[in-house]
Structure formats: C-alpha cells, structure tokens
Protein backbone atom coordinates (compact mmCIF):
# COMPACT_ATOMS: atom_id res chain seq x y z
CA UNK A 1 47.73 -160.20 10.64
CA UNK A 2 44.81 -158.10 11.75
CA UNK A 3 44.37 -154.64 10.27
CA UNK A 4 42.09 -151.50 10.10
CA UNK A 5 41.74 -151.29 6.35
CA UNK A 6 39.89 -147.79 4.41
CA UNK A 7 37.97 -149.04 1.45
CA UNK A 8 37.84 -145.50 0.30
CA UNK A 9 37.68 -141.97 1.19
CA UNK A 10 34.62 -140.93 3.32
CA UNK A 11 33.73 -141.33 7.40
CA UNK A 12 34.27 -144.21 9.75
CA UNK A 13 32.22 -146.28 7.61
CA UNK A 14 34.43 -146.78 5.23
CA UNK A 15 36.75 -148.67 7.79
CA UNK A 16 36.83 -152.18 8.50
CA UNK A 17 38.51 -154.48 10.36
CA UNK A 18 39.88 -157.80 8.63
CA UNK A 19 42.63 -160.28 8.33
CA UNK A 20 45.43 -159.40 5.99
CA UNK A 21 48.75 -160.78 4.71
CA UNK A 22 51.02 -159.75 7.06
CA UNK A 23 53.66 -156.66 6.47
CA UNK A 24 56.43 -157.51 4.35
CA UNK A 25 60.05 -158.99 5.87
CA UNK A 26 62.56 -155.81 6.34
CA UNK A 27 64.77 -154.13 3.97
CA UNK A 28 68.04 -152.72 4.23
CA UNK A 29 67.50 -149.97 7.01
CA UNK A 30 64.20 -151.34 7.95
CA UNK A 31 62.43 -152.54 10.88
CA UNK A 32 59.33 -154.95 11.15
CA UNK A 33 57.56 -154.09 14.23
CA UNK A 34 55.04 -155.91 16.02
CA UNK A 35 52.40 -153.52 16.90
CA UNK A 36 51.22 -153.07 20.65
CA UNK A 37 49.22 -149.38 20.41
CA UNK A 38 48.90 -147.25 18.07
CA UNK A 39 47.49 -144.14 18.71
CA UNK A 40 44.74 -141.97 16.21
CA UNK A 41 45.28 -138.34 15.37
CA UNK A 42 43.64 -135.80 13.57
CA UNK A 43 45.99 -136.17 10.38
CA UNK A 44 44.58 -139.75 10.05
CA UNK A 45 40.79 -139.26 9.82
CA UNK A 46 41.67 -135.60 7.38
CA UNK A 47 43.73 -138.36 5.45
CA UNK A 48 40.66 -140.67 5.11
CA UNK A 49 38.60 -138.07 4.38
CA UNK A 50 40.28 -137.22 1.17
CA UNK A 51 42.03 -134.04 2.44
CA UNK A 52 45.61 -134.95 2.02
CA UNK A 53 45.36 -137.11 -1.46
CA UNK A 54 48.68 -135.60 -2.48
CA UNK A 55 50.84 -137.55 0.44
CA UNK A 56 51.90 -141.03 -1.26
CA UNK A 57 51.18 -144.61 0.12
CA UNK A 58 46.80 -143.73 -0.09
CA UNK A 59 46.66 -147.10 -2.40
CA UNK A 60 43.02 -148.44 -1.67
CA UNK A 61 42.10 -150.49 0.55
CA UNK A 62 44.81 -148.89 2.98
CA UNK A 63 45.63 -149.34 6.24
CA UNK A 64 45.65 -145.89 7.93
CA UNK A 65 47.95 -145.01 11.08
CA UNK A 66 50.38 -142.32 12.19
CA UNK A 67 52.89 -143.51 14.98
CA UNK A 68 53.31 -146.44 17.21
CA UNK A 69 54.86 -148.63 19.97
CA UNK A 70 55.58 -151.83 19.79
CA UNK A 71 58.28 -154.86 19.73
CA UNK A 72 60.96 -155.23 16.97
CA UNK A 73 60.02 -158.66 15.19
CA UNK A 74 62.55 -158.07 11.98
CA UNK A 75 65.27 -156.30 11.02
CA UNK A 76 66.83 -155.68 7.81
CA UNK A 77 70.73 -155.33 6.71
CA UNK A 78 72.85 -152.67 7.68
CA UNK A 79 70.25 -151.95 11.23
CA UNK A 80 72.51 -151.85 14.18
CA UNK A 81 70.45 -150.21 16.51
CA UNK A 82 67.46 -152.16 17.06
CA UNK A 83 67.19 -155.98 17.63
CA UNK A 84 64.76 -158.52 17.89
CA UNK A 85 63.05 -158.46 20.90
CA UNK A 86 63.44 -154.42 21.36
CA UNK A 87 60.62 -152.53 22.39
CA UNK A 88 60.40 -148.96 20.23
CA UNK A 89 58.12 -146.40 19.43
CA UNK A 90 58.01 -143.99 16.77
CA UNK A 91 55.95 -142.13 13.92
CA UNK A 92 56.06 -143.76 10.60
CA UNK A 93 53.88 -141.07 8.98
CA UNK A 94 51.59 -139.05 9.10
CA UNK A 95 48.13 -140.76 8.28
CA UNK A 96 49.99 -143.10 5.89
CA UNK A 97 52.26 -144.91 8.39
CA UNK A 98 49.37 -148.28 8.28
CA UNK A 99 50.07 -148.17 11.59
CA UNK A 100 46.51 -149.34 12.56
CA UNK A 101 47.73 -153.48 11.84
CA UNK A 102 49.65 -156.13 14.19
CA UNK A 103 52.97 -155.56 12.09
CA UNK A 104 54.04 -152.46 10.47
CA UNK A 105 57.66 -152.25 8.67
CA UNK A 106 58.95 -149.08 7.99
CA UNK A 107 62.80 -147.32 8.14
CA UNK A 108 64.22 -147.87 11.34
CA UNK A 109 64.92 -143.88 11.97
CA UNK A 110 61.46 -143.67 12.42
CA UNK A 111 61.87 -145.40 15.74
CA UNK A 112 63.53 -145.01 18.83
CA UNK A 113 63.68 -147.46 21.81
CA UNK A 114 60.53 -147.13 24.20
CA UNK A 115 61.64 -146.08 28.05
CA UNK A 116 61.26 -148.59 30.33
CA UNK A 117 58.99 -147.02 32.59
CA UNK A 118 56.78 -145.55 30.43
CA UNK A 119 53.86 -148.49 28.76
CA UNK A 120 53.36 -149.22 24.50
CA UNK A 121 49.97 -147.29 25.22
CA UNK A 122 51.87 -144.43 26.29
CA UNK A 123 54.99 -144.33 24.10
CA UNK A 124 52.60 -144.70 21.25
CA UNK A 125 50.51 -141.70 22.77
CA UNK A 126 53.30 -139.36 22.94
CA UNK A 127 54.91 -140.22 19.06
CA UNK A 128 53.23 -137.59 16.78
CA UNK A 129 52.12 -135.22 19.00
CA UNK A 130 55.60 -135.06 20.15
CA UNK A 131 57.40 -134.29 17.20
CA UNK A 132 54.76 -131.85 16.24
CA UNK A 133 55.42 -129.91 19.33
CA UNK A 134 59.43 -130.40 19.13
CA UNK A 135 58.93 -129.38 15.42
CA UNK A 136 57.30 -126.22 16.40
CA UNK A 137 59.36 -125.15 20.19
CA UNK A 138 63.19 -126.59 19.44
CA UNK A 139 62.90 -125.64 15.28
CA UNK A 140 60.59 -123.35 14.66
CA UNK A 141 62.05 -121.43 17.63
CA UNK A 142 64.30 -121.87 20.21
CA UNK A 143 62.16 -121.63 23.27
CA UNK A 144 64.15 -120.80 26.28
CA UNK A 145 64.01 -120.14 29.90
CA UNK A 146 62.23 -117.26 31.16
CA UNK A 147 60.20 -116.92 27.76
CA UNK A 148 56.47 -116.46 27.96
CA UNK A 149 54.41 -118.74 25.39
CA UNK A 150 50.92 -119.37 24.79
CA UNK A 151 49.58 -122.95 23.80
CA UNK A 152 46.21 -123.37 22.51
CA UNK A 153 44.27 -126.21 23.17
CA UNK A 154 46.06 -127.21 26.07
CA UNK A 155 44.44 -130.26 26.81
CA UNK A 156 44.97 -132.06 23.57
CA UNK A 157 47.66 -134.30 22.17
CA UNK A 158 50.01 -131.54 21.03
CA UNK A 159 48.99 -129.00 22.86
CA UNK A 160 49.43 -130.90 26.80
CA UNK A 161 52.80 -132.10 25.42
CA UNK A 162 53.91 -128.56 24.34
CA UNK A 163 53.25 -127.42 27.72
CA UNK A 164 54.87 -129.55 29.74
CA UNK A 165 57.90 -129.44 27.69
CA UNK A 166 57.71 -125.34 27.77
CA UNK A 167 57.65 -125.67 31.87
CA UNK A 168 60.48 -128.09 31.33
CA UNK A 169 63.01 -125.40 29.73
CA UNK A 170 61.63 -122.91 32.28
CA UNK A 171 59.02 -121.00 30.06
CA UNK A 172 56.15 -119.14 31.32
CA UNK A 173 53.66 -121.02 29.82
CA UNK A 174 49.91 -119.52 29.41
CA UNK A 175 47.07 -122.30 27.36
CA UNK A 176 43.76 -122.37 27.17
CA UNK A 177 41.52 -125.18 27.59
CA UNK A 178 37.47 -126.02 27.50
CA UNK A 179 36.16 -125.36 31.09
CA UNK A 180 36.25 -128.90 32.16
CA UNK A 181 40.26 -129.06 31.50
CA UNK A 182 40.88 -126.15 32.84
CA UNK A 183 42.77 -127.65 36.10
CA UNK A 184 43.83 -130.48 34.23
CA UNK A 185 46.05 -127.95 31.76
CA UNK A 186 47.45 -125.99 35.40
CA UNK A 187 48.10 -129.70 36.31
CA UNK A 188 50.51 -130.29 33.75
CA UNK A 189 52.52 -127.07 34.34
CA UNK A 190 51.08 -123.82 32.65
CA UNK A 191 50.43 -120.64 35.37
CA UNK A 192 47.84 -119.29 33.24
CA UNK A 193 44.78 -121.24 31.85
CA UNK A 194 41.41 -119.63 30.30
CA UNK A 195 38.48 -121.12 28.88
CA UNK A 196 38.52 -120.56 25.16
CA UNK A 197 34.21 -120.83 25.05
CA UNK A 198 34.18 -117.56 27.37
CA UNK A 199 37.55 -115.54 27.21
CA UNK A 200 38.82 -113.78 23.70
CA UNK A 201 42.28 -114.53 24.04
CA UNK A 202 43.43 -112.12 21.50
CA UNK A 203 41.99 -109.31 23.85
CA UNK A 204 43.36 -110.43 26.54
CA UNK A 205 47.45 -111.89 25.81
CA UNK A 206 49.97 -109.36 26.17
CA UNK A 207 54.22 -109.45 25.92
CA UNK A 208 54.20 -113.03 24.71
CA UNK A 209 57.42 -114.34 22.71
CA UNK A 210 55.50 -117.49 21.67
CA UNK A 211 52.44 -118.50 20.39
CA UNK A 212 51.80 -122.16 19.50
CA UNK A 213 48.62 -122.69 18.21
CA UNK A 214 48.11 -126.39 18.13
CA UNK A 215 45.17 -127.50 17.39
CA UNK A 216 45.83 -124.60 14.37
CA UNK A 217 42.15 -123.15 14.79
CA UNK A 218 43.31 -119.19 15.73
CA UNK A 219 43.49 -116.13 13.45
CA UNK A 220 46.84 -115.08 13.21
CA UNK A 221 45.73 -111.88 12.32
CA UNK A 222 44.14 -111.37 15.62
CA UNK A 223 47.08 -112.38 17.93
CA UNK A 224 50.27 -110.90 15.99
CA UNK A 225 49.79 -107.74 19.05
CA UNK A 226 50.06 -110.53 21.42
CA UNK A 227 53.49 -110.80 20.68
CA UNK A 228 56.40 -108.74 21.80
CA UNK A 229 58.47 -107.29 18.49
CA UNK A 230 60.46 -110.19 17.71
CA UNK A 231 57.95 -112.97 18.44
CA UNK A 232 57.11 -115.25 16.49
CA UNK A 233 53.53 -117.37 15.59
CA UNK A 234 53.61 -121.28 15.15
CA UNK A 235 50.57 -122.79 13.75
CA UNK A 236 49.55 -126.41 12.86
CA UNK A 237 46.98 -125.12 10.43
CA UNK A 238 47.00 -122.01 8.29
CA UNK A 239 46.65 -119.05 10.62
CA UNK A 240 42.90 -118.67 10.09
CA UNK A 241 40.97 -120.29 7.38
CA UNK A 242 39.78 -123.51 8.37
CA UNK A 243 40.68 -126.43 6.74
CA UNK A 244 36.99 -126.86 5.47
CA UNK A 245 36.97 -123.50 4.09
CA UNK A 246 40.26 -124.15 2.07
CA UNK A 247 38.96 -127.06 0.79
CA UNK A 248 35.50 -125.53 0.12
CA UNK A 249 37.60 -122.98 -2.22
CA UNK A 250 40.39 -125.23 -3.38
CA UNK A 251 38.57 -128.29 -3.51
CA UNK A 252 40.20 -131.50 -1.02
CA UNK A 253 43.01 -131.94 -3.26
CA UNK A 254 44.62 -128.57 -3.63
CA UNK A 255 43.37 -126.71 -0.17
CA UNK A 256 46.70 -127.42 1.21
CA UNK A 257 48.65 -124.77 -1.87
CA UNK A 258 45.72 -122.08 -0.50
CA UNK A 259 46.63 -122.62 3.45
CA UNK A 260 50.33 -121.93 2.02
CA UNK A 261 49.39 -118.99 0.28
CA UNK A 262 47.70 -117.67 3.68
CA UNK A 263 50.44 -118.31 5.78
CA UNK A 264 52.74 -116.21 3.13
CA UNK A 265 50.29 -113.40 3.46
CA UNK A 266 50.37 -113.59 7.45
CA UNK A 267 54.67 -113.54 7.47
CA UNK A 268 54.55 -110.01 5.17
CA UNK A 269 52.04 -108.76 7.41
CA UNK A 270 54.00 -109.71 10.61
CA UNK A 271 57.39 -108.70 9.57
CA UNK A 272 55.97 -105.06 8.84
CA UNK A 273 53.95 -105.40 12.21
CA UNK A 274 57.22 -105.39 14.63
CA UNK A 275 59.33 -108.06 12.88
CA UNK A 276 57.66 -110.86 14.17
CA UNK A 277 57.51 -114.08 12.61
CA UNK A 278 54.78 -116.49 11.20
CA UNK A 279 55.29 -120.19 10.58
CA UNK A 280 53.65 -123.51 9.55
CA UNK A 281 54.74 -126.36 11.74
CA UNK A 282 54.41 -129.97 10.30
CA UNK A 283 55.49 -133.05 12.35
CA UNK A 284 58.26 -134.31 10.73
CA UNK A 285 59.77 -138.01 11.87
CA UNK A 286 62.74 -136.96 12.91
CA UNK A 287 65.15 -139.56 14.62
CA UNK A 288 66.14 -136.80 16.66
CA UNK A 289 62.88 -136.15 18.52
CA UNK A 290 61.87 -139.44 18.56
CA UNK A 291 64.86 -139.61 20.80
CA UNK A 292 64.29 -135.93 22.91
CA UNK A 293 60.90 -137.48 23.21
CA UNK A 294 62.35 -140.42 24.87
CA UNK A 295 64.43 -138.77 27.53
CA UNK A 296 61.72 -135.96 28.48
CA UNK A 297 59.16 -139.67 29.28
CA UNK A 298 61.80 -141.09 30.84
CA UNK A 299 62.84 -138.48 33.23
CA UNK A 300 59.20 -137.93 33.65
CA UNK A 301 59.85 -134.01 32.07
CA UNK A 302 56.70 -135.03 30.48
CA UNK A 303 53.70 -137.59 30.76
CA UNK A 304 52.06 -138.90 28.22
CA UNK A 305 48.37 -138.57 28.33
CA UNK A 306 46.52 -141.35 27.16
CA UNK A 307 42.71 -140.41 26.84
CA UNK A 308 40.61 -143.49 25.83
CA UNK A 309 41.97 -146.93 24.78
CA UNK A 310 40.42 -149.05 22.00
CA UNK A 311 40.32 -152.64 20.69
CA UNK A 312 41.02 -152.43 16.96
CA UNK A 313 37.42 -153.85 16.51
CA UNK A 314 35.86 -150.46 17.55
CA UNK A 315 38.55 -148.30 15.88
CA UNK A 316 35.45 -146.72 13.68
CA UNK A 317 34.34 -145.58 17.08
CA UNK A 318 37.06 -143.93 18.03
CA UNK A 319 37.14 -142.38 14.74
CA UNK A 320 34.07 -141.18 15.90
CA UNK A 321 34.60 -140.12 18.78
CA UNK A 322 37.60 -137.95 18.09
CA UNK A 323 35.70 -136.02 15.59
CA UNK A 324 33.36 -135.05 18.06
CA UNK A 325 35.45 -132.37 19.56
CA UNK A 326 38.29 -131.50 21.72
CA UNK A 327 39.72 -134.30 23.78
CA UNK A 328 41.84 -134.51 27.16
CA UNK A 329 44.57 -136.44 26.07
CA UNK A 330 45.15 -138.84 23.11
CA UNK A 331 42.74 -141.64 22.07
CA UNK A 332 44.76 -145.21 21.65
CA UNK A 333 44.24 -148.37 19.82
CA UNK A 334 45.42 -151.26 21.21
CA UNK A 335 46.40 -154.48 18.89
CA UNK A 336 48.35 -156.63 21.02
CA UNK A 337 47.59 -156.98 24.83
C-alpha cells in the first residue's frame, strides 16, 4: 500500500510518500479498512512536531493520521457489526491513528457506518472534529435548549461543527470568525458572529452559560465574567498559555503536565468567581459519538465542511498549508478515488 510516512520529528519535510507493506490482517475486534479520505488536523502536525511524544504508537518512520472514511476490507473474530464491503468512518487516534495509508486496521469501535448521503471526503471531515465538539457540548456539559454559548473559531473544524450542533438542540449560539467567514459562520446557524482581529470578545460577551473555545487560543481568565454563575468554560488547549509557551517552559515532552497545572489553577479561580466551571476537552473515540455524529450528517443537523482536498502526494502541502492559519472548514486527503 501507499502511505504518508514521518522519518522523524520536525516540519513537512520530514514526510514522504512511499510504498509500504500493507496494514496487518484483523484481530479479534478489529477492522481492516480500506482508506478513501482521511482528513489532517491540528493534533497530527503538533504530533510530528514532537509535542505529544508521550502518546504511544510514534515508532519511526510512522505513518501519521487521526480519523477516516473508508470501506471495510477485513474483519477479525468476534466483529458483528461491520462486514466486508461496509462503508465506515471513524477516528482511530489522535495523530497516531496512521490514518494517512490505503489500509488502516484498528478496533472496530472506532468506527461507525458512513450515512449514505453524506461522501468518504465528508464522513472523514466530520470524525475528529466531531467527537471533540460532542466531547466538550454532550460531556463536558449538557447543552440544552434555550442556552446561550459562545464558540470560538467558528469557521474551523471543531468550531463550525460545534455550532451547528448548538443550533441543533436549540442554543443561542454566538462565534467568532476572521472577517472573511464571518457570513459563512451566520450560515451555519449562530445569530451572533464578530471578527476576532477587531472585536475583544471578553469586553463584549455577557450572560453566556457556555463557552467553547475550540481552537483553545483564549484566556480563560479574561472570559470567566462572560459567564452567568453556574457556567462553565470548555477549552481544547489550556485556558491561556499557548502551546509554544508550555513547551518553551516544559520543554516538548512535558508541556502537556504544565497546561494541566494551568487549567487546575483556572477551576479554583472559577469556582470562587460564581461557581463556574473550567474544563479541558480531549476528543476521545467514543463509539457513541461516532454514532451521534452519524445521525446529526444524516439528518443533515449538521454538514460537514470540507475545505481543500489533497492527493496523498502533496500531503506535505497541506501540512503546510494548515499551519498557515485559520481555515474555513477541514483540509482532506484523498487515497482512493
């Protein structure tokens, strides 16, 4: 099979594309999946990079990936829910799911079956940045009709799926967005949209029960009066140091132990501030969304947005490219036409 394969830690040019044996025959409870689109996220170019050496499978040369869509080639003993011949989606793991080949064979929970109206560039599209916004809105609160939340970075992968699923249980939903996204992020159902260049948006939120910062780049600090008493703050990074800075103090191996330590800081300070609540969220591949995910594409509760698209011969571009800044959408790569 064909495969992306990182020859070390470092930039896009330590990827390369080449011909590998292909993934091994399924266990019991496994699936081999032949790999249509696969789509790249943030976690898998911090994973290259060295910042998450702690997560296992990072054996060099690796084949990174998060999440999927594809066909079921294999299956192992004891699988009753998939067949041959299925087509699934799913998130194998974050940055180490080697995702980024033709076949990928991993525990068949981490897969549910694909809708039939929705494409293997989409399903694959709307995997991880699914679960991470399930993870935070259905688990680390139970968002609920009538609630008002703010999502950052409205126009990304986690963030445009975390608003259309907040319209979908009847939130008010408030995001921000770069200028040029600004309709695009009213498009897909939130009332209030600002430009987060031009507009301090810890000056200007009020009453909010929610905040789901989700490309995890805001100060907790700064928006715990956003919230009503009660409210709580979900974060995919640490609530105000940047990653870099962690790492810059902690080194690339250990940051992750000082973004915990922040985050423990920030829920003392908000329980005295009003009882609110601050929280890491982490996208964890639960069969469970995999399957929510499924019925909010099918019903068409929410789109997936698929940015750019790919060939795996120019996946050091789109490495690139998605390092360049914020995106509209979710950039794919696509391994089997």
């Amino acid at each position: 099979m064909r495969a992306a394969l990182l020859d070390g830690y470092g930039g896009a040019e330590r990827l390369r594309v080449a011909q590998v044996a292909d993934a091994s025959p399924p266990k019991r409870g496994q699936v081999r999946v032949r790999v249509h689109a696969a789509s790249l996220n943030p976690i898998d170019w911090k994973v290259c990079e060295g910042y998450f050496r702690l997560i296992p499978g990072q054996r060099m040369p690796m084949i990174p990936g998060s999440d999927c869509s594809g066909v079921v080639d294999a299956v192992g003993s004891g699988v009753t829910e998939f067949k041959p011949g299925d087509a699934v989606f799913g998130l194998i793991a974050g940055g180490v799911g080697h995702t980024f080949a033709q076949l990928v064979t991993a525990p068949a929970t981490r897969f549910a079956h694909k809708p039939a109206n929705v494409s293997h560039q989409e399903a694959a599209s709307a995997a991880l940045v699914g679960v991470t916004a399930l993870e935070a809105l259905t688990r680390g609160t139970r968002l609920a009709a009538q609630q008002r939340v703010f999502v950052s970075a409205g126009a990304g992968g986690v963030g445009s799926f975390a608003v259309q699923y907040a319209r979908s249980v009847g939130a008010q939903v408030l995001a921000s967005a770069g200028a040029a996204n600004l309709d695009f992020v009213r498009g897909l159902g939130a009332e209030t949209v600002f430009d987060y260049a031009s507009t301090d948006g810890a000056a200007q939120l009020r009453d909010l029960d929610v905040i789901f910062d989700a490309y995890g780049e805001l100060d907790a600090r700064r928006y715990l009066t956003c919230l009503k008493p009660g409210g709580v703050f979900l974060t995919t990074g640490s609530g105000g140091r940047s990653m870099e800075d962690l790492a810059g103090r902690y080194g690339k191996r250990w940051w992750l132990f000082g973004g915990l330590v922040d985050v423990m800081r920030l829920r003392r300070q908000a329980r005295r501030e009003g009882g609110r609540r601050v929280s890491m969220v982490f996208a964890q591949p639960r069969a469970e969304h995999l399957q929510h995910i499924a019925r909010l594409l099918e019903s068409g509760a929410v789109r997936a947005q698929v940015g750019q698209v790919y060939a795996l011969d120019d996946i050091a571009r789109a490495f690139v490219d998605g390092q360049t800044g914020h995106a509209r959408g979710k950039r794919v790569i696509e391994l089997h036409t």
